[in-house]
N, C-alpha and C. Protein backbone atom coordinates (compact mmCIF):
# COMPACT_ATOMS: atom_id res chain seq x y z
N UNK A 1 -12.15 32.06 8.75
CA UNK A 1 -11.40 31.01 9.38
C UNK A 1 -11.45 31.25 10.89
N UNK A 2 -11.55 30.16 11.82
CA UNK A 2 -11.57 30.60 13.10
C UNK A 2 -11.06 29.33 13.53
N UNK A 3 -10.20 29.35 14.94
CA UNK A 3 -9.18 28.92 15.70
C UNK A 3 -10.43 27.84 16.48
N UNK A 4 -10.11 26.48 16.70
CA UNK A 4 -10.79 25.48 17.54
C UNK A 4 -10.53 24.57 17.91
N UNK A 5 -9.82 24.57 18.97
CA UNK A 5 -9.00 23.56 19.84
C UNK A 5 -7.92 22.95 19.12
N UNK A 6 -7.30 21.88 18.53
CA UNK A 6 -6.09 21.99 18.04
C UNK A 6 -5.88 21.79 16.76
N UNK A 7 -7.10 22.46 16.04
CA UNK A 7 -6.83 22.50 14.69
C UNK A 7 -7.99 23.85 14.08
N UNK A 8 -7.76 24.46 12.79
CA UNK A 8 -8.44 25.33 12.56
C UNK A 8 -9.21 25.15 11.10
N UNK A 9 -10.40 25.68 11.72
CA UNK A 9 -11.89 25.01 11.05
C UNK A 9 -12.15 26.73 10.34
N UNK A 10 -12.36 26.26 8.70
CA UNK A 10 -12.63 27.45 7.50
C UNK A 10 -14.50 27.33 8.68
N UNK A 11 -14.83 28.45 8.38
CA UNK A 11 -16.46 28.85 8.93
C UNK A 11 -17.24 28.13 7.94
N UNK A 12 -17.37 28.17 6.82
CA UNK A 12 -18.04 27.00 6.36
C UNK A 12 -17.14 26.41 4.71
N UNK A 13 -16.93 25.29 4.97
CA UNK A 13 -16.02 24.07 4.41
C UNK A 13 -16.55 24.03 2.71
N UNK A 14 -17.82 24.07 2.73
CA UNK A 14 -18.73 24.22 1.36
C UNK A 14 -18.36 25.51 0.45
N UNK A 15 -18.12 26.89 1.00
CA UNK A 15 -18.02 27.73 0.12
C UNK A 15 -16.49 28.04 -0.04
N UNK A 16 -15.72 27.17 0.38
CA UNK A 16 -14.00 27.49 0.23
C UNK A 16 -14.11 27.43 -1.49
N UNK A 17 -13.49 28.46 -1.67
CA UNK A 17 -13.07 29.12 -3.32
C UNK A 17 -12.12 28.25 -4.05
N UNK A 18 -11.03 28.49 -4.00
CA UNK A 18 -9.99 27.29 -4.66
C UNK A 18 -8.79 26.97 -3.78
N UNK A 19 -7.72 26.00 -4.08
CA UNK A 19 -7.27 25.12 -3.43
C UNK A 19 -6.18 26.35 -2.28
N UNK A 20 -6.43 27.38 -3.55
CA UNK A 20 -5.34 28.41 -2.72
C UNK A 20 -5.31 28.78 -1.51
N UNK A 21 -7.11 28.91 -1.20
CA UNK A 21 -7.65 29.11 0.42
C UNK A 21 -6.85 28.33 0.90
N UNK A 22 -6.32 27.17 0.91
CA UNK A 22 -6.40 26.12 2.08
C UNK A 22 -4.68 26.35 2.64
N UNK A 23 -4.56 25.69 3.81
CA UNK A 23 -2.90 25.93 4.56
C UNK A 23 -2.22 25.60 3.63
N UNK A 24 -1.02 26.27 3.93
CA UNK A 24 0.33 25.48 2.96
C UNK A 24 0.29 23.52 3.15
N UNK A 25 0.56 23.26 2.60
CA UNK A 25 0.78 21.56 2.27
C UNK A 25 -0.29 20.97 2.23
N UNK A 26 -1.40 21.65 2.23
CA UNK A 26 -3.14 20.81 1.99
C UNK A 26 -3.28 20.58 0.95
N UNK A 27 -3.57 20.07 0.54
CA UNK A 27 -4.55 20.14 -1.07
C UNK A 27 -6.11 19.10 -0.55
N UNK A 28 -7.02 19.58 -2.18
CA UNK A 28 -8.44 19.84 -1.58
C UNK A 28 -8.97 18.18 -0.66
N UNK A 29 -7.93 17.21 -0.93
CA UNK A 29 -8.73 15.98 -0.82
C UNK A 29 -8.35 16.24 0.90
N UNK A 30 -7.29 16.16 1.48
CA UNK A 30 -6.36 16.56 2.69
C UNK A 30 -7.50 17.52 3.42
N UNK A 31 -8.24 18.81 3.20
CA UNK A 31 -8.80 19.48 3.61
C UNK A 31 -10.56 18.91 3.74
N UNK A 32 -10.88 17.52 2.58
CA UNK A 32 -12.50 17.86 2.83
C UNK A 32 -12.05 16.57 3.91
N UNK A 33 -11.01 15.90 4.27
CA UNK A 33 -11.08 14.67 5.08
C UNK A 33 -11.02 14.56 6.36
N UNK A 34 -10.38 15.63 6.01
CA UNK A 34 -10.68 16.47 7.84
C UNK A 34 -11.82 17.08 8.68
N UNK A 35 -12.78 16.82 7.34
CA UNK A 35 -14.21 17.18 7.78
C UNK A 35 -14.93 15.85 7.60
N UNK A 36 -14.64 14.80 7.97
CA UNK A 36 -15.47 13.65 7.61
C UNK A 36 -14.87 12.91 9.46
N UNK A 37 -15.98 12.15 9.81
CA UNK A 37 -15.90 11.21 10.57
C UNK A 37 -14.90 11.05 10.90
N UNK A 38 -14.31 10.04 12.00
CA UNK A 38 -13.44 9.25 12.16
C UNK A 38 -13.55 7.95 11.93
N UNK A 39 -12.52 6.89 11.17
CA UNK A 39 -13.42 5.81 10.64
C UNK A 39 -13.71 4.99 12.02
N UNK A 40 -14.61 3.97 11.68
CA UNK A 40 -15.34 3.36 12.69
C UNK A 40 -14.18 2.66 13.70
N UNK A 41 -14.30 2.74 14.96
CA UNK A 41 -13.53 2.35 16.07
C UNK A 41 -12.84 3.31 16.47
N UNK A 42 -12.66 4.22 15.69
CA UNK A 42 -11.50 5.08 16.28
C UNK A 42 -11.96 6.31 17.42
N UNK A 43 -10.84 6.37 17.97
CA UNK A 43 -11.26 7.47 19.08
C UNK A 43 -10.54 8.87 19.20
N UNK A 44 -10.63 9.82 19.51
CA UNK A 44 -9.79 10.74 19.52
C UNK A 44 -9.45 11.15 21.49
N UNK A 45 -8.62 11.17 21.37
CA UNK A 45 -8.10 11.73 23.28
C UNK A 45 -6.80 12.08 23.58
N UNK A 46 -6.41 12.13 24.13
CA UNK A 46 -5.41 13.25 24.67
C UNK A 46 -4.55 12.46 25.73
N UNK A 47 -2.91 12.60 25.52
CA UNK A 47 -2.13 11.77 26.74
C UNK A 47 -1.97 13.04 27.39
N UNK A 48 -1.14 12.69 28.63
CA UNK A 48 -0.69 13.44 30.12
C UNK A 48 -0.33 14.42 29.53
N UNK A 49 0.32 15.13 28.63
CA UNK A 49 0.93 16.12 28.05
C UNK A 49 0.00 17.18 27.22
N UNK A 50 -1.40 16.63 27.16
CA UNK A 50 -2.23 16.86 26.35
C UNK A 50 -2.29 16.92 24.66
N UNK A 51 -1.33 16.18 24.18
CA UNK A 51 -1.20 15.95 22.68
C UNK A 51 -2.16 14.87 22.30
N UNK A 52 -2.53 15.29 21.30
CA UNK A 52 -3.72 14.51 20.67
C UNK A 52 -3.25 13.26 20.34
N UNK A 53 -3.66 12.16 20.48
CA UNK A 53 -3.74 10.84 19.80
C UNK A 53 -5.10 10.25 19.01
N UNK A 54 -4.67 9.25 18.56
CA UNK A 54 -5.66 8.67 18.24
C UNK A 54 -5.90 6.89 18.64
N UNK A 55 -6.96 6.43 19.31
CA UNK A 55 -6.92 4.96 19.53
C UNK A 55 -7.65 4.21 18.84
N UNK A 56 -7.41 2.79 18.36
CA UNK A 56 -8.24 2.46 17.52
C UNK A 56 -8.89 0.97 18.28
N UNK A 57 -10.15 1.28 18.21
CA UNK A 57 -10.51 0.23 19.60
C UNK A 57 -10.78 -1.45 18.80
N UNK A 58 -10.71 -1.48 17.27
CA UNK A 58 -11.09 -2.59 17.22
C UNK A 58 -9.66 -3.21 16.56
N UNK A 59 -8.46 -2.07 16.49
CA UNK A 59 -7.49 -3.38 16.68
C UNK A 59 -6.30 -3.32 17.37
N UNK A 60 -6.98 -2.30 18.65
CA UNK A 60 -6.40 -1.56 19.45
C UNK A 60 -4.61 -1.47 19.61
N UNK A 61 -4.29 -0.23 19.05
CA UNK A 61 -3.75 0.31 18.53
C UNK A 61 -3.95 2.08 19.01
N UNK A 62 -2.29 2.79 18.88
CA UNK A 62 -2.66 3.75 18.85
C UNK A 62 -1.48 4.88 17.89
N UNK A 63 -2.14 5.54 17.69
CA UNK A 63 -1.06 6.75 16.82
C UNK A 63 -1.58 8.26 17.00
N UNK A 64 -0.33 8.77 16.63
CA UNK A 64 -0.20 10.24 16.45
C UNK A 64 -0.70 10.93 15.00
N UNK A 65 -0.83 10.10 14.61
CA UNK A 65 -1.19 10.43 12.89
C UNK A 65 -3.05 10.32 12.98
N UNK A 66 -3.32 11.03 12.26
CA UNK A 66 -4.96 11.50 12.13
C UNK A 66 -5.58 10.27 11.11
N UNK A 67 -6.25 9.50 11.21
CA UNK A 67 -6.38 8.09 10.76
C UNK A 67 -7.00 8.46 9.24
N UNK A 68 -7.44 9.94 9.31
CA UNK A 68 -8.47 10.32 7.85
C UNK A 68 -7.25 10.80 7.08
N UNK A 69 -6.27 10.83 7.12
CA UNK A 69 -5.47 11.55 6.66
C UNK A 69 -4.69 9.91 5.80
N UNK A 70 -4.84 8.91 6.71
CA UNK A 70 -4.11 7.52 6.05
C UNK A 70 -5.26 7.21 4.78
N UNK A 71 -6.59 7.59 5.03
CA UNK A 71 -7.40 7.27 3.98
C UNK A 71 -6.98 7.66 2.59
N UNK A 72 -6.92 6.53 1.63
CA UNK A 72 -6.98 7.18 0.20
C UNK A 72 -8.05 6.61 -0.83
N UNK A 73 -8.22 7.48 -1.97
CA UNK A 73 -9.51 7.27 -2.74
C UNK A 73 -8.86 7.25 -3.79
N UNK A 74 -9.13 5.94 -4.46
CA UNK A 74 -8.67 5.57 -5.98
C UNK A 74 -9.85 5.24 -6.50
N UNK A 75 -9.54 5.93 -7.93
CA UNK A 75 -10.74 5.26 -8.89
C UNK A 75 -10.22 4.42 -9.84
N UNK A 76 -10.71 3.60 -10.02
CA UNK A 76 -10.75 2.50 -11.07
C UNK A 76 -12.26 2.30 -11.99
N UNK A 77 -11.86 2.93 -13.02
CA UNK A 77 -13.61 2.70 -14.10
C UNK A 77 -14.66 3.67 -13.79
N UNK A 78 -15.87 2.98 -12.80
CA UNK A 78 -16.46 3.44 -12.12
C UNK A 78 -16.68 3.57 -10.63
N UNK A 79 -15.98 2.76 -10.29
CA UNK A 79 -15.71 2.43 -8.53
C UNK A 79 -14.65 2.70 -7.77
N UNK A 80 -15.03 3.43 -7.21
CA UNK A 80 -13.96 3.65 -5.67
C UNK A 80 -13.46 2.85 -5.04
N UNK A 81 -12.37 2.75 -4.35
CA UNK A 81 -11.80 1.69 -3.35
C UNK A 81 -11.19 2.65 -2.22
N UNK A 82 -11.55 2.34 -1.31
CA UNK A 82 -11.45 3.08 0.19
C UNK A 82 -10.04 2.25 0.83
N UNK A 83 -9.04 2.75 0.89
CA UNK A 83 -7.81 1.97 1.41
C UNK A 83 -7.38 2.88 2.49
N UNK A 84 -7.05 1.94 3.08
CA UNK A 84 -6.38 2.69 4.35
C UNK A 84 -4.83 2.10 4.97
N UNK A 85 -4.06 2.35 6.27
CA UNK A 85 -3.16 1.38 6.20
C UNK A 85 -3.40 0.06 6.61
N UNK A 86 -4.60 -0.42 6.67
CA UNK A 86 -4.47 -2.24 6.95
C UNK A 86 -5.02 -2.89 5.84
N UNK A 87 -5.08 -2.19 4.57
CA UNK A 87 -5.73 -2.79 3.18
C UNK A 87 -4.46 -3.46 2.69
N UNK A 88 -5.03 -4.54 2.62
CA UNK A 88 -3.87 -6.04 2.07
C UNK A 88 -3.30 -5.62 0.24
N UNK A 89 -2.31 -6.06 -0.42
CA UNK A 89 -1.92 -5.55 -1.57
C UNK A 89 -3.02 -6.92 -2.42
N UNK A 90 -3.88 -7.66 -1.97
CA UNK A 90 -5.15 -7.69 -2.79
C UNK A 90 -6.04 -6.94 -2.78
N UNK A 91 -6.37 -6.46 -1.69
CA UNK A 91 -7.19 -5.04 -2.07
C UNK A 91 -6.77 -4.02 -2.64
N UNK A 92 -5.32 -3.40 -2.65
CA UNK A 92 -5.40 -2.56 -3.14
C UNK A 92 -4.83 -3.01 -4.82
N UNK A 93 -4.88 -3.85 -5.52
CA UNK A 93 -5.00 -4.31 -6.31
C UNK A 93 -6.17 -4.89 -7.09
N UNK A 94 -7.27 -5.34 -6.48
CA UNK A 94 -8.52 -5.72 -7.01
C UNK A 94 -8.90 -5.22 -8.21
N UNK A 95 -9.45 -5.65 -9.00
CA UNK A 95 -10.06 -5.14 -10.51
C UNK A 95 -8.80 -4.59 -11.13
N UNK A 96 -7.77 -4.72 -10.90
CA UNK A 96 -6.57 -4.44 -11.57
C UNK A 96 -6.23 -5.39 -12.95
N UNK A 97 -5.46 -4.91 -14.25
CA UNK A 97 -5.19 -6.37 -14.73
C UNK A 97 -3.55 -5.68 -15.09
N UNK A 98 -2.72 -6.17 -14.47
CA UNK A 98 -1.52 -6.02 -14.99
C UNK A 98 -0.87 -6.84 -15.94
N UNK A 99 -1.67 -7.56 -17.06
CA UNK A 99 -1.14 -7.90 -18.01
C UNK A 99 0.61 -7.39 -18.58
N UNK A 100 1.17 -8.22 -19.19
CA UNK A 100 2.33 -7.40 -20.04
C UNK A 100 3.10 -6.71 -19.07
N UNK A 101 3.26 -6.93 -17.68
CA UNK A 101 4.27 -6.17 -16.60
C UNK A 101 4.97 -6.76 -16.16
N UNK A 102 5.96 -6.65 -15.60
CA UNK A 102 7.06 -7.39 -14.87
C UNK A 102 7.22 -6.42 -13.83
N UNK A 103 7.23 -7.80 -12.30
CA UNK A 103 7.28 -7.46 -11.24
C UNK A 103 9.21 -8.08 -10.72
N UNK A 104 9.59 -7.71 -10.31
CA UNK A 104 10.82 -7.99 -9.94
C UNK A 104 10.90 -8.04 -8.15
N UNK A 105 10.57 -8.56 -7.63
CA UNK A 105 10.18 -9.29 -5.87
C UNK A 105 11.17 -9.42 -5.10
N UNK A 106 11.76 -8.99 -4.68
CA UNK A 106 13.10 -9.19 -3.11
C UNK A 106 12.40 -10.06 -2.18
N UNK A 107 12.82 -10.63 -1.29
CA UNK A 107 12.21 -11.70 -0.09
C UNK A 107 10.84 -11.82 -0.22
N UNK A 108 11.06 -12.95 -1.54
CA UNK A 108 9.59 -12.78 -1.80
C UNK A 108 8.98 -14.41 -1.69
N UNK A 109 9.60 -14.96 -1.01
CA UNK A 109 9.54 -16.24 -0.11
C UNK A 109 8.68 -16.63 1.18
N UNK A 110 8.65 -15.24 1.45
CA UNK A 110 7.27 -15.31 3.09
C UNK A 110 7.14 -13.78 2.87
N UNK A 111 6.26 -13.66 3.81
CA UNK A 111 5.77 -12.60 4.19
C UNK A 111 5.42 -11.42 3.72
N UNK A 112 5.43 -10.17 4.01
CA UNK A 112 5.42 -9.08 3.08
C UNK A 112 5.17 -9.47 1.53
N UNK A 113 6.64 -9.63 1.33
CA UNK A 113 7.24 -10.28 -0.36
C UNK A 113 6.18 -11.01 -1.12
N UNK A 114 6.20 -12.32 -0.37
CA UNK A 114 5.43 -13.37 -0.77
C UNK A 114 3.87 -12.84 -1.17
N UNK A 115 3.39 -11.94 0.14
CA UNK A 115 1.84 -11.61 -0.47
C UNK A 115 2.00 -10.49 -1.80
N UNK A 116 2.97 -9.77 -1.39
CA UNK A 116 2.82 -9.02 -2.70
C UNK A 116 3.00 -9.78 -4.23
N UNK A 117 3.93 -10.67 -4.21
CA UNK A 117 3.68 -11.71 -5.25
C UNK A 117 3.23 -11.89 -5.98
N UNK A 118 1.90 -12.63 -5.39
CA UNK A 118 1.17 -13.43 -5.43
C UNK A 118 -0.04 -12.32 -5.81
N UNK A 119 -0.12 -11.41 -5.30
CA UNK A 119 -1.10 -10.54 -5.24
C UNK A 119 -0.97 -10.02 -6.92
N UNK A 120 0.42 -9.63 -7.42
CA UNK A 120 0.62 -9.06 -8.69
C UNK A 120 0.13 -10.62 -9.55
N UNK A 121 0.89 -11.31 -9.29
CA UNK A 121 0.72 -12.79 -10.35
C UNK A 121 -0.78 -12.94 -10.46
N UNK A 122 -1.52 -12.93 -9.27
CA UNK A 122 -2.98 -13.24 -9.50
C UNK A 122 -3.49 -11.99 -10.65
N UNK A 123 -3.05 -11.10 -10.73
CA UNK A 123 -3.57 -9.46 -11.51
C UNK A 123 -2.88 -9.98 -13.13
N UNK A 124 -1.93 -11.00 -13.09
CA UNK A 124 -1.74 -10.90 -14.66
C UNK A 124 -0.61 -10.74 -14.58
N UNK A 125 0.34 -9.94 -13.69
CA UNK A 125 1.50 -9.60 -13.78
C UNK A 125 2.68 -11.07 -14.24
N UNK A 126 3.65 -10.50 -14.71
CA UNK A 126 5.09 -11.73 -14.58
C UNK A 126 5.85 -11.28 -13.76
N UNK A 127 5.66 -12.28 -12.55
CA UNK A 127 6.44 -11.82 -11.41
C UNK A 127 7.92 -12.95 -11.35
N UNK A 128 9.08 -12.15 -10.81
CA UNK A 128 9.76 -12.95 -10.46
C UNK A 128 10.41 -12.84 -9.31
N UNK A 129 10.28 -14.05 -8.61
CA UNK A 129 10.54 -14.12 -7.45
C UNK A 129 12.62 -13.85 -7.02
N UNK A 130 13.00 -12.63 -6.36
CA UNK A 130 14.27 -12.93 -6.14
C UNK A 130 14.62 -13.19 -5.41
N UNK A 131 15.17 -14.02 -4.68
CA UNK A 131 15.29 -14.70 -3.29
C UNK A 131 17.06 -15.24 -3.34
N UNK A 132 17.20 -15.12 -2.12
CA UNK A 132 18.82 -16.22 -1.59
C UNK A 132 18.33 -17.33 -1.77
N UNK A 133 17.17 -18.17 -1.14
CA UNK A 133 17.45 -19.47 -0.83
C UNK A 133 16.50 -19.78 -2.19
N UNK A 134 16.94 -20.47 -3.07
CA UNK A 134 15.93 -21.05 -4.19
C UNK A 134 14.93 -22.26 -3.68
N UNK A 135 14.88 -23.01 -2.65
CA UNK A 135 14.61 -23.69 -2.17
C UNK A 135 13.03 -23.25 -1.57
N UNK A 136 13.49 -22.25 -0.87
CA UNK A 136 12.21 -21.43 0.13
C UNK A 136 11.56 -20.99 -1.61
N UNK A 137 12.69 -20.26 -2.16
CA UNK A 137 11.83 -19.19 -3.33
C UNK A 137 10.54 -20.44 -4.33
N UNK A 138 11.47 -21.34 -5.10
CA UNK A 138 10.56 -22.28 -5.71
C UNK A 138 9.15 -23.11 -5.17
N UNK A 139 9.30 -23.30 -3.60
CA UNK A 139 7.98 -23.73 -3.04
C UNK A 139 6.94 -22.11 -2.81
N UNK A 140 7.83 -21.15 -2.72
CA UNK A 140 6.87 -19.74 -2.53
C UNK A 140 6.05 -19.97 -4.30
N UNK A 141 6.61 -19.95 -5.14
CA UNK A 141 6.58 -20.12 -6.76
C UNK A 141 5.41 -20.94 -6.29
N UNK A 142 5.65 -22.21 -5.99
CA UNK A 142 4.77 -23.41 -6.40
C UNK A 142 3.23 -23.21 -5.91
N UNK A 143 3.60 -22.16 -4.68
CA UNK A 143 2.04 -22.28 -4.06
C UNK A 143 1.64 -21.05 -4.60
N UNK A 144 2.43 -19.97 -5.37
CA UNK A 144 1.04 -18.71 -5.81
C UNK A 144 0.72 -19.55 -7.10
N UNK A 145 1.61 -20.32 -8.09
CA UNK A 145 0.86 -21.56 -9.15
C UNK A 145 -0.46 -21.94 -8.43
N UNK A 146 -0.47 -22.98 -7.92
CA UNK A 146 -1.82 -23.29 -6.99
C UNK A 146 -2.63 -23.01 -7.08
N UNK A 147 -2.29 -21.43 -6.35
CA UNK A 147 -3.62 -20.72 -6.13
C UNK A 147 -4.29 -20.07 -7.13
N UNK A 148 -4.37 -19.93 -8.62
CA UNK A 148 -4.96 -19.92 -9.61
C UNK A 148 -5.09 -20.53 -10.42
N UNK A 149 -6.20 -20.37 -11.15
CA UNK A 149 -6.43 -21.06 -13.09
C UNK A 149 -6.64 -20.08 -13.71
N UNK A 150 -5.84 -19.82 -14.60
CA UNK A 150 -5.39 -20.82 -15.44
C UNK A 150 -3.27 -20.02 -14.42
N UNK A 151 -3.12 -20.76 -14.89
CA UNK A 151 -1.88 -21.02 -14.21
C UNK A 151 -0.78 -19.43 -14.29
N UNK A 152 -0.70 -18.60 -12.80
CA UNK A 152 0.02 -17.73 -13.60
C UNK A 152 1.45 -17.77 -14.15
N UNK A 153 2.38 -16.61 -14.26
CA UNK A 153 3.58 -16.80 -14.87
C UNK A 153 4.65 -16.41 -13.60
N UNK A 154 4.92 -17.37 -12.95
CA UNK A 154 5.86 -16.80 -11.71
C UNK A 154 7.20 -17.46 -11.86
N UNK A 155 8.55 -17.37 -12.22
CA UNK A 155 9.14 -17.85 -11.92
C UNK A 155 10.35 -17.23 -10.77
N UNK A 156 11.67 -18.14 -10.60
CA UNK A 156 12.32 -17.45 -9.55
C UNK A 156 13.93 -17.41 -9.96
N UNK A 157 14.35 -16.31 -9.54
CA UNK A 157 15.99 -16.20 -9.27
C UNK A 157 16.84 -15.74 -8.65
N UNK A 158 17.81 -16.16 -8.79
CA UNK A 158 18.76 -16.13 -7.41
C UNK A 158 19.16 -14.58 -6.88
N UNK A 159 19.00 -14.37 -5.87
CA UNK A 159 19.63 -12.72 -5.73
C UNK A 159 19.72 -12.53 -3.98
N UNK A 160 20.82 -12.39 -4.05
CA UNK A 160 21.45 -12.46 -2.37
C UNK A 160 21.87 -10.98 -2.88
N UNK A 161 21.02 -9.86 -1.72
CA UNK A 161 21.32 -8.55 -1.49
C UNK A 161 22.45 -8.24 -0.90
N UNK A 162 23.53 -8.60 -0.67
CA UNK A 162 24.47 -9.19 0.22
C UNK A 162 25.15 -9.39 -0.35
N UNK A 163 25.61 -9.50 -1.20
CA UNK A 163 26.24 -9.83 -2.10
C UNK A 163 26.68 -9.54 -3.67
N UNK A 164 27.37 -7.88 -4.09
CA UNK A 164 27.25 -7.36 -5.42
C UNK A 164 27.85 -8.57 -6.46
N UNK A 165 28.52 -9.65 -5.94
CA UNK A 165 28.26 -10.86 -7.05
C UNK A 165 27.12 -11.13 -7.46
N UNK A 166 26.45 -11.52 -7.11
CA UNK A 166 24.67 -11.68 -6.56
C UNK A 166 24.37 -11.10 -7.52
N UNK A 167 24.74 -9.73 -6.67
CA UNK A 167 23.48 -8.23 -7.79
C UNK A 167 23.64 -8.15 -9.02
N UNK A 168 25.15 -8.22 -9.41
CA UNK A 168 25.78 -8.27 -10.85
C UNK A 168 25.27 -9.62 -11.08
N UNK A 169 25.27 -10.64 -10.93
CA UNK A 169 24.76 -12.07 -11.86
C UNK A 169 23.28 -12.11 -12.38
N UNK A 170 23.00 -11.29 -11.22
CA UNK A 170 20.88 -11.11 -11.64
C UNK A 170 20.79 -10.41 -12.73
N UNK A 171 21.30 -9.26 -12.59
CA UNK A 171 21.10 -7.96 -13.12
C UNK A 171 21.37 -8.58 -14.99
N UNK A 172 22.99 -9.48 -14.76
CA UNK A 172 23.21 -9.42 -16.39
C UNK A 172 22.00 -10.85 -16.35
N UNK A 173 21.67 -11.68 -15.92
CA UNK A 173 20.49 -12.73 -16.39
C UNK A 173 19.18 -12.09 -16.49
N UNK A 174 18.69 -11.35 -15.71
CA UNK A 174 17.63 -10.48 -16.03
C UNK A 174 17.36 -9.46 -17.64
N UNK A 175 18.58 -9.24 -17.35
CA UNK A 175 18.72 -8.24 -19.07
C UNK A 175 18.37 -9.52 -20.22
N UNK A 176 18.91 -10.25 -19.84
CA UNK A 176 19.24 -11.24 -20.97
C UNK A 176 17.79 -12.31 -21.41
N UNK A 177 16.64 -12.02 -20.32
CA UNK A 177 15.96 -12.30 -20.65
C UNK A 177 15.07 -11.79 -21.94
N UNK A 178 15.02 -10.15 -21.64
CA UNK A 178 14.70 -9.30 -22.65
C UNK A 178 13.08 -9.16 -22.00
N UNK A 179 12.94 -8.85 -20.86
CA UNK A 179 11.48 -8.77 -20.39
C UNK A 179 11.24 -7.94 -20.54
């Protein structure tokens, strides 16, 4: 093992023995990723203080966190999927089939919520949308319908977080579905 600028590099990465070699809190995937590239755009440099950053020039952006380290490797079947943090919850869902699941959705009317949704409903899932405003929630409903054939299973109900009336009225209509 030998010391090299602000991190320390095993002498050669190929003949490390078992996971035991490696620092406390590594494990082997953590250790070979640190020997791979930086993904494309990214830069490595140093602020006034000389602490390492990282910049990312194509969606320029910057962090303290080592960008190989956000990388993760899932297998599905035979294929890999390379996710990182700007992989949408359709990618990291793809070739998925969540048949027979129930998704249970908080502000799932725009944004965040809404793509995750939509993202499970397209996979098979039975999602249900829980939202305050039924209004916003049922047109969120109407457009992940839409966007597939054969039609998925989304419906919506009422649930103001804000409110343990709310939480208690969901909670006993939810049971009572028997999902």
């Amino acid at each position: 093992m030998a010391a090299s600028g602000d991190r320390v590099n095993y002498e050669d990465p190929l003949e490390l023995g078992t996971e035991d070699d490696l620092p406390d809190g590594w494990d082997i995937t953590t250790f070979y990723l640190l020997f791979l590239d930086l993904p494309h755009g990214w830069q490595k440099q140093h602020d006034s203080r000389g602490n390492v950053f990282f910049f990312d020039a194509v969606n320029r952006c910057t962090t303290y966190a080592d960008p190989r380290l956000a990388q993760s490797f899932t297998k599905h079947k035979d294929n890999f999927k390379r996710l990182d943090s700007y992989s949408t919850a359709m990618q990291v869902l793809s070739g998925e089939d969540l048949s027979g699941r129930v998704a249970v959705i908080t502000g799932s009317n725009s944004g965040i919520g809404f793509e995750t949704a939509k993202a499970l409903a397209l996979c098979g899932a039975h999602v249900i949308l829980a939202c305050r405003d039924m209004n916003k929630a049922n047109k969120a409903a109407a457009m992940i319908r839409a966007a597939q054939t054969p039609e998925p299973y989304v419906e919506t109900m009422l649930l103001d977080l804000a409110s343990f009336a709310s939480i208690r009225d969901f909670a006993r209509e939810f049971r009572q579905k028997k999902l």
